[in-house]
Protein backbone atom coordinates (compact mmCIF):
# COMPACT_ATOMS: atom_id res chain seq x y z
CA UNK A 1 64.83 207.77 91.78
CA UNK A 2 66.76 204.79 89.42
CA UNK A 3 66.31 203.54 86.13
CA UNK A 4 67.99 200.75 84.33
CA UNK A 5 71.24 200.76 82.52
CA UNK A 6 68.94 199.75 79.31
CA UNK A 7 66.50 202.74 79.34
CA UNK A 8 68.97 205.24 80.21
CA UNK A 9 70.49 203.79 76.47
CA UNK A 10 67.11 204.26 75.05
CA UNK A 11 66.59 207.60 76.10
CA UNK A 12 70.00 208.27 74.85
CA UNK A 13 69.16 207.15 71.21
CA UNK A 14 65.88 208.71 71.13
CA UNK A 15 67.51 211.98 72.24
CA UNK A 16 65.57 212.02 75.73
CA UNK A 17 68.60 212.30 77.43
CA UNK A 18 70.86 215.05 75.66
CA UNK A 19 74.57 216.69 76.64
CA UNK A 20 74.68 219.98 77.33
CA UNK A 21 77.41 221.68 74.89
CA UNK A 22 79.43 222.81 77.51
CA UNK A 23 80.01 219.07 79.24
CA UNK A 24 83.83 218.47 78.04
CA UNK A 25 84.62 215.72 75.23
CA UNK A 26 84.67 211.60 76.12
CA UNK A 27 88.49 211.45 78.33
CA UNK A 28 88.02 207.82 79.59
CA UNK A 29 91.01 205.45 79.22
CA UNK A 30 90.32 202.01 78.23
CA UNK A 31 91.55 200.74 81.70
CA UNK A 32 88.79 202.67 82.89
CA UNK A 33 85.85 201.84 80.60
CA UNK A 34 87.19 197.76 81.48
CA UNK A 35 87.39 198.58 84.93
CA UNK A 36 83.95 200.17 85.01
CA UNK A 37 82.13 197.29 83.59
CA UNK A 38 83.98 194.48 85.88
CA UNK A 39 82.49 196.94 88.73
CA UNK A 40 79.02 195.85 87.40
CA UNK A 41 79.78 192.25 86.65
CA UNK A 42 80.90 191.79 90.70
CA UNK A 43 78.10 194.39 91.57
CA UNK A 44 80.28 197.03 93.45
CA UNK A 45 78.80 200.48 93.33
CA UNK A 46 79.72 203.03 90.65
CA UNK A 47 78.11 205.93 91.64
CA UNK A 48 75.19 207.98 90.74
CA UNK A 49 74.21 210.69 88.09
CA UNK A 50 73.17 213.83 87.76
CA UNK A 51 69.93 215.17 85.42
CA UNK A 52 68.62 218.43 85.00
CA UNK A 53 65.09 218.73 84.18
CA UNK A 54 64.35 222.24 82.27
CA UNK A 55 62.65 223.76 79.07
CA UNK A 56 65.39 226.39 78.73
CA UNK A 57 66.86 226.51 75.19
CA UNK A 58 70.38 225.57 75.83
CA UNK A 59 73.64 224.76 73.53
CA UNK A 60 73.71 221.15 73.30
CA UNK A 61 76.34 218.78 71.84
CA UNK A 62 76.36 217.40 68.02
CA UNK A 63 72.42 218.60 68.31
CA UNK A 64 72.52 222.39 66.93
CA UNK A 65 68.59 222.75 65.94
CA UNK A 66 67.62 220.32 68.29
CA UNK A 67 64.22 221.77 69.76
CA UNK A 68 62.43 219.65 72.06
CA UNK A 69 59.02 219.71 73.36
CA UNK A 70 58.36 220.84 76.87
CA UNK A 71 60.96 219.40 79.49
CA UNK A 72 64.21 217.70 78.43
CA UNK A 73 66.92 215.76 80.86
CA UNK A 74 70.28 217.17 80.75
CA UNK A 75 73.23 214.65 81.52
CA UNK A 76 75.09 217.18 84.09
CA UNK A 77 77.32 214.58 85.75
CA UNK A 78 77.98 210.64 84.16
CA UNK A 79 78.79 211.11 80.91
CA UNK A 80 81.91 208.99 80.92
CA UNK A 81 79.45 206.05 82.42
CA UNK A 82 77.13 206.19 79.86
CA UNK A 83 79.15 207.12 76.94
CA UNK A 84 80.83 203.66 77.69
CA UNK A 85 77.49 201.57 78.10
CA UNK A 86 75.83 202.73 75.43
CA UNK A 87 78.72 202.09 72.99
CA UNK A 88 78.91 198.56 74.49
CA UNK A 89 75.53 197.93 74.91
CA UNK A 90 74.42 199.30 71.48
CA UNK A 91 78.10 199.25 69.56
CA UNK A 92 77.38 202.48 68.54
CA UNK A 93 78.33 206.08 69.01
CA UNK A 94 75.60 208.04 71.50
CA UNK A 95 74.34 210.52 69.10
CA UNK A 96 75.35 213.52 70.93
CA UNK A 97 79.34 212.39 69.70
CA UNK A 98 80.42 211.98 66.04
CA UNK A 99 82.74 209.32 65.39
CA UNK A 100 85.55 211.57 65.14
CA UNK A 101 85.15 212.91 68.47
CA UNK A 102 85.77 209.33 69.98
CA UNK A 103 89.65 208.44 69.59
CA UNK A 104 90.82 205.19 68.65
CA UNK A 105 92.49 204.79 71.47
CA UNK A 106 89.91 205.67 73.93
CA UNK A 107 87.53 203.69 72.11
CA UNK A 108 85.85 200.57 74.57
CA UNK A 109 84.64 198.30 72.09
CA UNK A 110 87.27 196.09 70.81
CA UNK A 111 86.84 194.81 75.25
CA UNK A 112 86.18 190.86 75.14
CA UNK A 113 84.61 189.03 77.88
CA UNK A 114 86.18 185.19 78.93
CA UNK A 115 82.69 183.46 78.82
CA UNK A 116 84.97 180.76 81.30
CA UNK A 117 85.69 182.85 83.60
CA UNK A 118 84.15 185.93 83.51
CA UNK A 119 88.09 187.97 82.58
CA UNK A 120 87.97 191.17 80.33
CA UNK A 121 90.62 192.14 78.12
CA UNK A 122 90.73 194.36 75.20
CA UNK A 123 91.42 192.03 72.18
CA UNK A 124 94.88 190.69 71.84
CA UNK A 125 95.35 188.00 68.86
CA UNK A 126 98.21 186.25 69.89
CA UNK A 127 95.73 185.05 73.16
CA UNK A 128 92.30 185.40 71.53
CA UNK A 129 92.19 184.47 68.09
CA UNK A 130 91.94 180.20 68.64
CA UNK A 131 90.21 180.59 72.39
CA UNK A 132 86.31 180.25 71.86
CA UNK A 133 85.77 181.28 75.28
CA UNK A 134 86.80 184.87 74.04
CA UNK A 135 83.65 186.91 73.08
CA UNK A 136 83.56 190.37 71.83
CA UNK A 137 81.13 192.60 74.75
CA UNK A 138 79.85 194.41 72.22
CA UNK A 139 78.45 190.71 70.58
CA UNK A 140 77.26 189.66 74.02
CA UNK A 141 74.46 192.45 73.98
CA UNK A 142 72.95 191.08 70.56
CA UNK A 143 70.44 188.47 69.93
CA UNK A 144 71.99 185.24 68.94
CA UNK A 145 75.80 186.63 68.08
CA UNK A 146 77.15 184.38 71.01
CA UNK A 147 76.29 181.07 70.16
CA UNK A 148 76.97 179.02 73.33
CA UNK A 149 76.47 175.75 70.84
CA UNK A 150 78.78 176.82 68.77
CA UNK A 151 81.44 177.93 71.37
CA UNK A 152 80.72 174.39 72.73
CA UNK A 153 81.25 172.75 69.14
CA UNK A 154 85.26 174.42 69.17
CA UNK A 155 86.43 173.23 72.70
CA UNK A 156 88.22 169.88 73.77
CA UNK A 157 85.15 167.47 75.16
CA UNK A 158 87.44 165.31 76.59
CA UNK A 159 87.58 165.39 80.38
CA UNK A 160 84.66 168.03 81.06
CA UNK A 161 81.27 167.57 82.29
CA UNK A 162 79.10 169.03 79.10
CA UNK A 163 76.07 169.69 80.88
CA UNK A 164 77.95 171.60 83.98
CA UNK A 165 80.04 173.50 81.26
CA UNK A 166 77.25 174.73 78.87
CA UNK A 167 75.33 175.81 82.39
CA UNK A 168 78.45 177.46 83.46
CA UNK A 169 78.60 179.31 80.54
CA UNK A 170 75.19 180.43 79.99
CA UNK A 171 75.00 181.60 83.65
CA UNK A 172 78.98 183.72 82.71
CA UNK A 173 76.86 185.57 79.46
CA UNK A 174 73.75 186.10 81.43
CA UNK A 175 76.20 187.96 84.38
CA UNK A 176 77.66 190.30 81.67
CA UNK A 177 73.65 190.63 79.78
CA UNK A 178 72.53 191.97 82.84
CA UNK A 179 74.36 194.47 83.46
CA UNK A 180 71.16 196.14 81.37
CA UNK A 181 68.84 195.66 84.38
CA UNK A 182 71.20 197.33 86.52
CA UNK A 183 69.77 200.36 88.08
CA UNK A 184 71.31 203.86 88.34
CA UNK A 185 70.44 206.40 91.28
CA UNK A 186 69.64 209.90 89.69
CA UNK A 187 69.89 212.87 91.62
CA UNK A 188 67.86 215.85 89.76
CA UNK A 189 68.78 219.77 90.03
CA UNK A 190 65.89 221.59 90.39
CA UNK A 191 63.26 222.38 86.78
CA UNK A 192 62.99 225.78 88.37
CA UNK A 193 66.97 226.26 88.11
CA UNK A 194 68.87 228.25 85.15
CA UNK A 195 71.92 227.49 83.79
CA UNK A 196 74.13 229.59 85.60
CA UNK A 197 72.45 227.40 88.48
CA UNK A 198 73.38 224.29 86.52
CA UNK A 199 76.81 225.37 85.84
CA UNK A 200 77.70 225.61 89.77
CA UNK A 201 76.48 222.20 90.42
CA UNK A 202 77.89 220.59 87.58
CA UNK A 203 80.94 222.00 88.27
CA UNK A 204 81.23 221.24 92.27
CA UNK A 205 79.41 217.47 91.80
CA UNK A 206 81.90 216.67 89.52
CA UNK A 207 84.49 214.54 91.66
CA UNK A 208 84.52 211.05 90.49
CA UNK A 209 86.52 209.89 87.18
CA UNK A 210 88.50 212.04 85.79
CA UNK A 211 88.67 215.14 87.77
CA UNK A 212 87.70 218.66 86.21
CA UNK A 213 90.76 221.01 85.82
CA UNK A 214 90.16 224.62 85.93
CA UNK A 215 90.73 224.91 82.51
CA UNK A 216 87.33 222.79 81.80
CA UNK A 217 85.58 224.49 84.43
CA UNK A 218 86.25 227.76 82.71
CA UNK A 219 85.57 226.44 79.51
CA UNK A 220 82.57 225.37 80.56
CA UNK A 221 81.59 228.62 81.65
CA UNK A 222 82.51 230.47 78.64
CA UNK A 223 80.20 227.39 76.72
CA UNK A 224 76.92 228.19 79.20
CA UNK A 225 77.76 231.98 78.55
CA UNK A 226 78.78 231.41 74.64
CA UNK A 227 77.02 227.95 73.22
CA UNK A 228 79.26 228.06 70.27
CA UNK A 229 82.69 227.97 72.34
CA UNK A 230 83.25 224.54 71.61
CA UNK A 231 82.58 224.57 68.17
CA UNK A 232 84.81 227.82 67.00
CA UNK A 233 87.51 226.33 69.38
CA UNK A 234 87.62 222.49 68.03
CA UNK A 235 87.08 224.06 64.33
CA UNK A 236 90.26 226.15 64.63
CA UNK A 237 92.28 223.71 66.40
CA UNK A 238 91.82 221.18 63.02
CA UNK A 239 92.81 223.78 60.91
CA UNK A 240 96.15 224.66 62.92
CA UNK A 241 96.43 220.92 63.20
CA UNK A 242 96.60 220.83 59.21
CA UNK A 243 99.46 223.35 59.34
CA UNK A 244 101.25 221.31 62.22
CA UNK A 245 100.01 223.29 65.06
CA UNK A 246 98.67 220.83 67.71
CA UNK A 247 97.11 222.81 70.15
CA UNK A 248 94.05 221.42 72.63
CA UNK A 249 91.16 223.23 74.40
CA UNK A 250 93.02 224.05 77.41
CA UNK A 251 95.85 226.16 75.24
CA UNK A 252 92.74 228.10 73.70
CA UNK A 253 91.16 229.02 77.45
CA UNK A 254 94.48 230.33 78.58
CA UNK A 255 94.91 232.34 74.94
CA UNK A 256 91.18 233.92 75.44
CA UNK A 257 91.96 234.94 79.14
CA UNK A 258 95.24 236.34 77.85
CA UNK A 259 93.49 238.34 75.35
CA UNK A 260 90.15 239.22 76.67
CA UNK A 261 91.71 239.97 80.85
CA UNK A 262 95.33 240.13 80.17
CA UNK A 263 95.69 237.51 82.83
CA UNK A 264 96.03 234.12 83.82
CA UNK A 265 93.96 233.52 86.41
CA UNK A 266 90.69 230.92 84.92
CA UNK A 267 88.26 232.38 87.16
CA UNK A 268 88.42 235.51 85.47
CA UNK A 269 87.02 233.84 82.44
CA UNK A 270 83.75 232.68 85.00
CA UNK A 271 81.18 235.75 84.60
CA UNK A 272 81.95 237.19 81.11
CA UNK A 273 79.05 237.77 78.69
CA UNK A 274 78.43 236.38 75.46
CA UNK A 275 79.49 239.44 73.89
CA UNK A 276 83.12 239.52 75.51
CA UNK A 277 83.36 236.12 74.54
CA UNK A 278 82.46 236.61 70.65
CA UNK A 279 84.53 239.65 70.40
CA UNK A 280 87.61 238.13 72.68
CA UNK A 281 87.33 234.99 70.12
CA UNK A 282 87.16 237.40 67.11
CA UNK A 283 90.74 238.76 67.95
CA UNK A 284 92.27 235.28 68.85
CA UNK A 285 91.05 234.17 65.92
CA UNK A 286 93.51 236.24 63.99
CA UNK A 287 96.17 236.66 66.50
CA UNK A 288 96.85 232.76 66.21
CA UNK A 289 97.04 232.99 62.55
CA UNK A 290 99.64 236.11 62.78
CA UNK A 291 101.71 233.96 65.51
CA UNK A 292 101.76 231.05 63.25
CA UNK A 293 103.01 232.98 60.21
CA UNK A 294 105.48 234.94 62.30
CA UNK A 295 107.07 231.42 64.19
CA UNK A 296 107.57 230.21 60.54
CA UNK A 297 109.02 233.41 59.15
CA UNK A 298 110.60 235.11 61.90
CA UNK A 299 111.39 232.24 64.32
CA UNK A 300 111.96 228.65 61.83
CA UNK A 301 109.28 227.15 64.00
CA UNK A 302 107.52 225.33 61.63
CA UNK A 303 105.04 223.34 64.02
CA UNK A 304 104.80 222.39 68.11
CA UNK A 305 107.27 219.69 67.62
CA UNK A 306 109.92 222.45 67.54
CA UNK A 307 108.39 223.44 71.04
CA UNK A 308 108.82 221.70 74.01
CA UNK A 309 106.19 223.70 75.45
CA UNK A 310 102.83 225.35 73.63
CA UNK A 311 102.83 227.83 76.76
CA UNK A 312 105.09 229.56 75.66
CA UNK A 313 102.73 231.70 73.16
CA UNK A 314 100.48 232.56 75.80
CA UNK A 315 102.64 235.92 76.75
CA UNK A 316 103.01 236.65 73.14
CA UNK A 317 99.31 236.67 72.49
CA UNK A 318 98.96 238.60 75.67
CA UNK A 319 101.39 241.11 74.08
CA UNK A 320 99.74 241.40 70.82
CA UNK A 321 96.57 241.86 72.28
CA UNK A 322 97.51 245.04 74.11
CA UNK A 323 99.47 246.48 71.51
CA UNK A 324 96.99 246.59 68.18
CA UNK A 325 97.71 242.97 67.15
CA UNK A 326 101.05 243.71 65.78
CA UNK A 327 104.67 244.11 67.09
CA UNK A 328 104.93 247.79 67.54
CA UNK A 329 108.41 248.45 66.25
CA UNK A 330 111.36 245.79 65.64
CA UNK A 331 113.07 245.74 68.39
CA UNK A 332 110.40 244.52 70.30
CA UNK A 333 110.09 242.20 67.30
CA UNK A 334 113.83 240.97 68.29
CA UNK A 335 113.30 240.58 71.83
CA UNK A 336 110.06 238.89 72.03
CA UNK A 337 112.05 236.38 69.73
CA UNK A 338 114.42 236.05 72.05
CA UNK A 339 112.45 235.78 74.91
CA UNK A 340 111.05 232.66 73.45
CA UNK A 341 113.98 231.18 72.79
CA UNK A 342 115.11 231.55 76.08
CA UNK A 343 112.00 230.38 77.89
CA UNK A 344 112.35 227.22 75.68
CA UNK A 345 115.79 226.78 76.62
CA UNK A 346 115.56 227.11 80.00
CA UNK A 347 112.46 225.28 80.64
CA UNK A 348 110.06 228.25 81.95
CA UNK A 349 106.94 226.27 82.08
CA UNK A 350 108.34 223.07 83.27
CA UNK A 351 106.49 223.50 86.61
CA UNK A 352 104.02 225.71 87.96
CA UNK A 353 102.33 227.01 84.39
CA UNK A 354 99.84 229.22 85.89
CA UNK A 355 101.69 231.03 88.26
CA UNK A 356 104.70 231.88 86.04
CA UNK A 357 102.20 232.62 83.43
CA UNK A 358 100.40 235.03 85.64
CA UNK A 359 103.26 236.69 86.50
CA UNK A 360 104.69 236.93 83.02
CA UNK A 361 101.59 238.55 81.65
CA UNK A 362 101.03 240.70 84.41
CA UNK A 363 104.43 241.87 83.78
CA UNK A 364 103.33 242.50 80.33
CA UNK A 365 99.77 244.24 81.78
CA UNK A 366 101.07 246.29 84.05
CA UNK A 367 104.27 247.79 82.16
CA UNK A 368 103.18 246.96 78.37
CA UNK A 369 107.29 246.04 77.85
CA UNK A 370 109.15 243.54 76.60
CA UNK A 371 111.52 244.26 78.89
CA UNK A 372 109.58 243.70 81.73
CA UNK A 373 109.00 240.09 80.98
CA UNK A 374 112.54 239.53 80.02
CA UNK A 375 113.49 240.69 83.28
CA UNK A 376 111.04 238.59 85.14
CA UNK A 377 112.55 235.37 82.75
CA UNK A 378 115.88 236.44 84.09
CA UNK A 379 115.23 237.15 87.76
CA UNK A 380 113.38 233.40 87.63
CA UNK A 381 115.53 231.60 85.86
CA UNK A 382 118.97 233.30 85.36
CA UNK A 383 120.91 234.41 82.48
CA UNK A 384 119.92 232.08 79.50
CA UNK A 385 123.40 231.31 78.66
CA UNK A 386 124.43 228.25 76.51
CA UNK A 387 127.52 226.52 77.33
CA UNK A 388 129.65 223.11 76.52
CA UNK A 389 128.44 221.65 79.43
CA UNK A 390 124.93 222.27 78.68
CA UNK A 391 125.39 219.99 76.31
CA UNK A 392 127.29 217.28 78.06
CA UNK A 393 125.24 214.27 77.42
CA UNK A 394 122.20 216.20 77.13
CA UNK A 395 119.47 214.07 74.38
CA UNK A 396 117.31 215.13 71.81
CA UNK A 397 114.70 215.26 74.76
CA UNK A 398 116.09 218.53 75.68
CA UNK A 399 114.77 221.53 74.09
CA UNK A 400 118.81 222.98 73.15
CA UNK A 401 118.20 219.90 70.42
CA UNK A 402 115.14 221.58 69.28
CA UNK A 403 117.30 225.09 69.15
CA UNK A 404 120.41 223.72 67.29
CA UNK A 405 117.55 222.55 64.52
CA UNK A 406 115.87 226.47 64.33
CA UNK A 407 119.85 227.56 64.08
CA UNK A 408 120.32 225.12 61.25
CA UNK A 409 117.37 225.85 59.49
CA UNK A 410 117.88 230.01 59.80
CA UNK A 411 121.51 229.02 58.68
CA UNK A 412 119.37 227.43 55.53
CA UNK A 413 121.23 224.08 56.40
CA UNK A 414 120.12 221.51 53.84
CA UNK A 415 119.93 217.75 54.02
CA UNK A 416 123.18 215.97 53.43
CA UNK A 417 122.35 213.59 51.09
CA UNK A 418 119.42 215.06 48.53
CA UNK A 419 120.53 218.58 49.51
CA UNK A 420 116.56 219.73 50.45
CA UNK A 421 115.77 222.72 52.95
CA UNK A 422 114.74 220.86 56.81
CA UNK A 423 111.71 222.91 57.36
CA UNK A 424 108.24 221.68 56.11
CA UNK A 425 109.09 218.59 54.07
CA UNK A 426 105.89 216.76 52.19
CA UNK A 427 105.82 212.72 52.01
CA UNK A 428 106.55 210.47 54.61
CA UNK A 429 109.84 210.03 52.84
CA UNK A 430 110.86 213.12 53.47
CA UNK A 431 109.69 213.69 57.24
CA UNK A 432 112.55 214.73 59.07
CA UNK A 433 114.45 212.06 61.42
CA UNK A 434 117.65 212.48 63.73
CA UNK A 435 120.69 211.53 62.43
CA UNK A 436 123.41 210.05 64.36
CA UNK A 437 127.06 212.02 62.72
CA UNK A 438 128.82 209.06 64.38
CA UNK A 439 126.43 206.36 63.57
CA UNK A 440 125.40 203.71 66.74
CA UNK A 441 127.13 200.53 65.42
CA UNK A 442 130.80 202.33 64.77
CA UNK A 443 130.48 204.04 68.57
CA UNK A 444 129.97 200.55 70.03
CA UNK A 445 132.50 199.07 67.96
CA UNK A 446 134.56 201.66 69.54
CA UNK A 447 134.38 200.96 72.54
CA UNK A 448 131.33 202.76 73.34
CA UNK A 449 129.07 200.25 74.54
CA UNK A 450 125.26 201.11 73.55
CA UNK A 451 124.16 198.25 76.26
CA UNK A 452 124.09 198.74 80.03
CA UNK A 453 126.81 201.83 80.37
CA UNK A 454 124.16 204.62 81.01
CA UNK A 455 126.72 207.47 80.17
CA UNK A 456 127.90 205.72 76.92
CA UNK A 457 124.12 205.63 75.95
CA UNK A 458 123.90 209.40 76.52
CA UNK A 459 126.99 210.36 74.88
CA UNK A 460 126.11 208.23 71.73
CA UNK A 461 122.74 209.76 71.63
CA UNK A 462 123.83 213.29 72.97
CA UNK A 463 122.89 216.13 71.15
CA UNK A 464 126.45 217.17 69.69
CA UNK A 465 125.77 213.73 67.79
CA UNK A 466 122.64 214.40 66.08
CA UNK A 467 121.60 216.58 63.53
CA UNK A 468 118.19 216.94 61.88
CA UNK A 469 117.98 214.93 58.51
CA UNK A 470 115.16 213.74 56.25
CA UNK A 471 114.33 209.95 56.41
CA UNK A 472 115.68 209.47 52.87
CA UNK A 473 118.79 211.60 53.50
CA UNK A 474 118.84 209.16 56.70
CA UNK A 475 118.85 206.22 55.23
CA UNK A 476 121.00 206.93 51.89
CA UNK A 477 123.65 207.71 54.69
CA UNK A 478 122.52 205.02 57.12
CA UNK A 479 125.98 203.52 59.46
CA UNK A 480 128.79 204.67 56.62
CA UNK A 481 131.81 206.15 58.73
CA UNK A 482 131.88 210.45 58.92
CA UNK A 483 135.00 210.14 57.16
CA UNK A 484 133.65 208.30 54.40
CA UNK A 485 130.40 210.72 53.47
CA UNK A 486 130.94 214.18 55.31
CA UNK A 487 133.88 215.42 52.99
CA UNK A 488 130.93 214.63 49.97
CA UNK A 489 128.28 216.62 52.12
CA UNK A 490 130.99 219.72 51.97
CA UNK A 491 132.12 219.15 48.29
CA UNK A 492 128.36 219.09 46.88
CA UNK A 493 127.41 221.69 49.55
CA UNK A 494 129.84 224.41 50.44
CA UNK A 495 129.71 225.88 53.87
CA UNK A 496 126.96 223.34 54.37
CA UNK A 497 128.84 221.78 57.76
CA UNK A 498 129.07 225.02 59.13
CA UNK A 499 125.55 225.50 59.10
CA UNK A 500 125.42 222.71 60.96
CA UNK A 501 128.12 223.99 63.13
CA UNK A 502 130.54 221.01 62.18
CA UNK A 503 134.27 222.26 61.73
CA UNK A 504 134.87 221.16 58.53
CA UNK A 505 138.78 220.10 59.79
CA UNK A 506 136.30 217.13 60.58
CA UNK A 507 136.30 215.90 56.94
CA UNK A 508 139.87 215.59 56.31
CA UNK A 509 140.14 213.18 59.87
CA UNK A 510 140.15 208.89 59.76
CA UNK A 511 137.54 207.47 62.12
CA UNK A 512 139.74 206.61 65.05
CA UNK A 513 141.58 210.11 64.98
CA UNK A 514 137.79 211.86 64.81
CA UNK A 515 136.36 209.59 67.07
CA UNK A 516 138.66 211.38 69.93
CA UNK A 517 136.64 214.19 68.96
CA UNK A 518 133.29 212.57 70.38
């Protein structure tokens, strides 16, 4: 069986053709949306789709009391397809997505179509903006928006055949216009199947686009098992957003198998039932607000910009979980702390997140120590020792850059120019930049050449260079030699350089002398 591009769209708006809540969100780059409609304009194939026919009651997206009468089609595989036609084709949002669940930058329609020669580009001024020939592909679909006339009326006569060019471009708009008659193969699973049966194919079909990661193949079966996964997951992750949190759905399937199973392995989150969910969900709920408070408090992590990783919670939560969703004494307060520190600074999750997860929270399973997972982090990766050299030339890429800002800010290091704390500033004003102590004009002036010399470049940008300051501090300070302004940060702050671990012999030195320093 087939249908046409256009009545796929139509069952789309009249919610004939619904998403199933546990599909994943739209993922499609631009480059792909473009490249899927130049497939149709030079007819290549682009696959087929998958429907499920069924009068089950099931969870389905942005539709929570939709009830339909007798059979429905679920969308099981070709979402990303028709999520991008139908916002071309009908330059809107398919009603089973809000507008906020489409991002700007994944967004298709700002794609124009060269009525010349039949090029697609997503819309560039500089190139666009005086070419006629440039028409949005959202305006193509409309009655009368592209005015071939008109387009006509704009362009150089001189030299052209006007009857060949007006049929020219008529016959370029009608191309892209029919891409509505094109006709889709649709494969059907079975009216008498359930959704566990659904589930299985949807998740073995899946193997064009963007592949499925085992992460949204276990999220999908904690959605079929628990319809409101998605919801209670997207609903918390705004409001840890708000608080500078930035975690995504794959974070919160790892935290939920850490909590409910103790382990990291995704399959184990495959066959639970709604109940284990809810209740599993119910505790991570909590837990994350405990870990945020207690990385602000206890840690001076004040949002995942101070991590390199997010991963690093996982064991933490896994901890918690085990051990009535509280650090049992202070000591393992202490070395849980330091634990993180050290799997930040050396990188833990760099490579390989699920096995060193798994074996860092089987570590915690099996024993229900600390210590067991710090000796796992130390059999792995060593002693997590910080010296000079780890430093050498090292940027503010590096998570030891990320570490000398928690020191500063547990040392209650202020900034060096209005003399506020570094932690959670408010106003764009007062977001907090990096700071160059020897600023990048002076270096080069120097004799440390911010051009082509790859190791000058790193050691005017290495981390011993940079310190954490807030963009008004920044710029109040902006290329004035240290001499000149870091004896005032000590006089109007005392033991303020220290906390930045600066030896304040510094502030008594001329440029040149200090500069040997560097």
């Amino acid at each position: 069986m087939s249908e046409r591009i256009s009545i796929l769209c139509s069952k789309i708006e009249n919610r004939d053709l619904v998403l199933p809540e546990f599909q994943r969100e739209f993922t499609w780059r631009k480059d792909q949306s473009r490249d899927l409609i130049d497939s149709l304009l030079k007819e290549y194939p682009t696959g087929s789709l998958l429907f499920w026919k069924t009068k089950e009651a099931i969870a389905l997206k942005n539709m929570p009391k939709y009830e339909p009468e007798g059979l429905i089609e679920v969308l099981l595989d070709g979402q990303q397809r028709l999520t991008v036609l139908y916002m071309l084709l009908r330059d809107d949002i398919p009603p089973y997505y809000s507008n906020e669940d489409i991002e700007d930058g994944k967004d298709p329609r700002n794609l124009y179509y060269n009525i010349e020669n039949q090029d697609l580009k997503y819309y560039k001024q500089i190139e666009m903006e005086n070419n006629p020939y440039w028409v949005r592909v959202c305006d193509c679909f409309k009655t009368n928006k592209v005015s071939i006339p008109e387009i006509i009326n704009e362009i150089d006569h001189e030299n052209i055949n006007l009857a060949n060019k007006i049929s020219d471009l008529h016959q370029n708009l009608n191309k892209l216009t029919q891409i509505r008659q094109v006709e889709y193969p649709i494969m059907f699973v079975g009216e008498e199947a359930n959704l566990n049966h659904a589930l299985t194919v949807f998740d073995r079909v899946n193997s064009k686009g963007t592949p499925l990661s085992e992460a949204d193949i276990a999220l999908a079966h904690l959605c079929s098992a628990w319809p409101k996964t998605r919801r209670v997951f997207k609903e918390k992750l705004e409001k840890l957003s708000k608080q500078g949190f930035d975690f995504d759905l794959t974070f919160l399937a790892r935290a939920m198998n850490a909590v409910i199973n103790g382990r990291a392995e995704y399959h184990l989150l495959h066959n639970l039932k709604e109940e284990q969910i809810a209740a599993g969900w119910n505790i991570l709920d909590g837990l994350l607000d405990y870990v945020v408070n207690f990385l602000r408090d206890r840690a001076y992590i004040y949002g995942t910009n101070d991590l390199n990783t997010n991963n690093v919670l996982i064991p933490l939560l896994g901890y918690l979980s085990k051990n009535e969703l509280k650090f049992q004494n202070e000591s393992d307060r202490k070395k849980l702390l330091f634990w993180i520190y050290a799997a930040l600074f050396q990188r833990r999750y760099s490579g390989s997140v699920d096995q060193k997860l798994a074996r860092d929270l089987s570590a915690i399973e099996t024993n229900n120590s600390v210590d067991s997972l710090l000796a796992v982090l130390k059999e792995d990766e060593g002693d997590p020792v910080v010296t000079p050299e780890s430093l050498d030339t090292r940027g503010v890429g590096h998570p030891l850059y990320n570490m000398s800002c928690i020191v500063i800010r547990a040392n209650d290091g202020v900034d060096w120019s209005n003399g506020l704390k570094l932690g959670r500033p408010f106003g764009s004003s007062y977001s907090i930049q990096r700071h160059h102590i020897f600023p990048k004009s002076l270096l080069r002036d120097a004799g440390y050449d911010s051009g082509n010399n790859l190791i000058h470049q790193k050691r005017v940008n290495e981390i011993a260079n940079r310190v954490p300051m807030t963009q008004s501090g920044n710029l109040d300070i902006f290329n004035k030699p240290p001499e000149q302004y870091l004896e005032v940060v000590e006089n109007n702050n005392p033991g303020n350089l220290k906390k930045f671990m600066i030896p304040t012999v510094f502030c008594k030195l001329k440029f040149p002398v200090f500069a040997k320093f560097f």
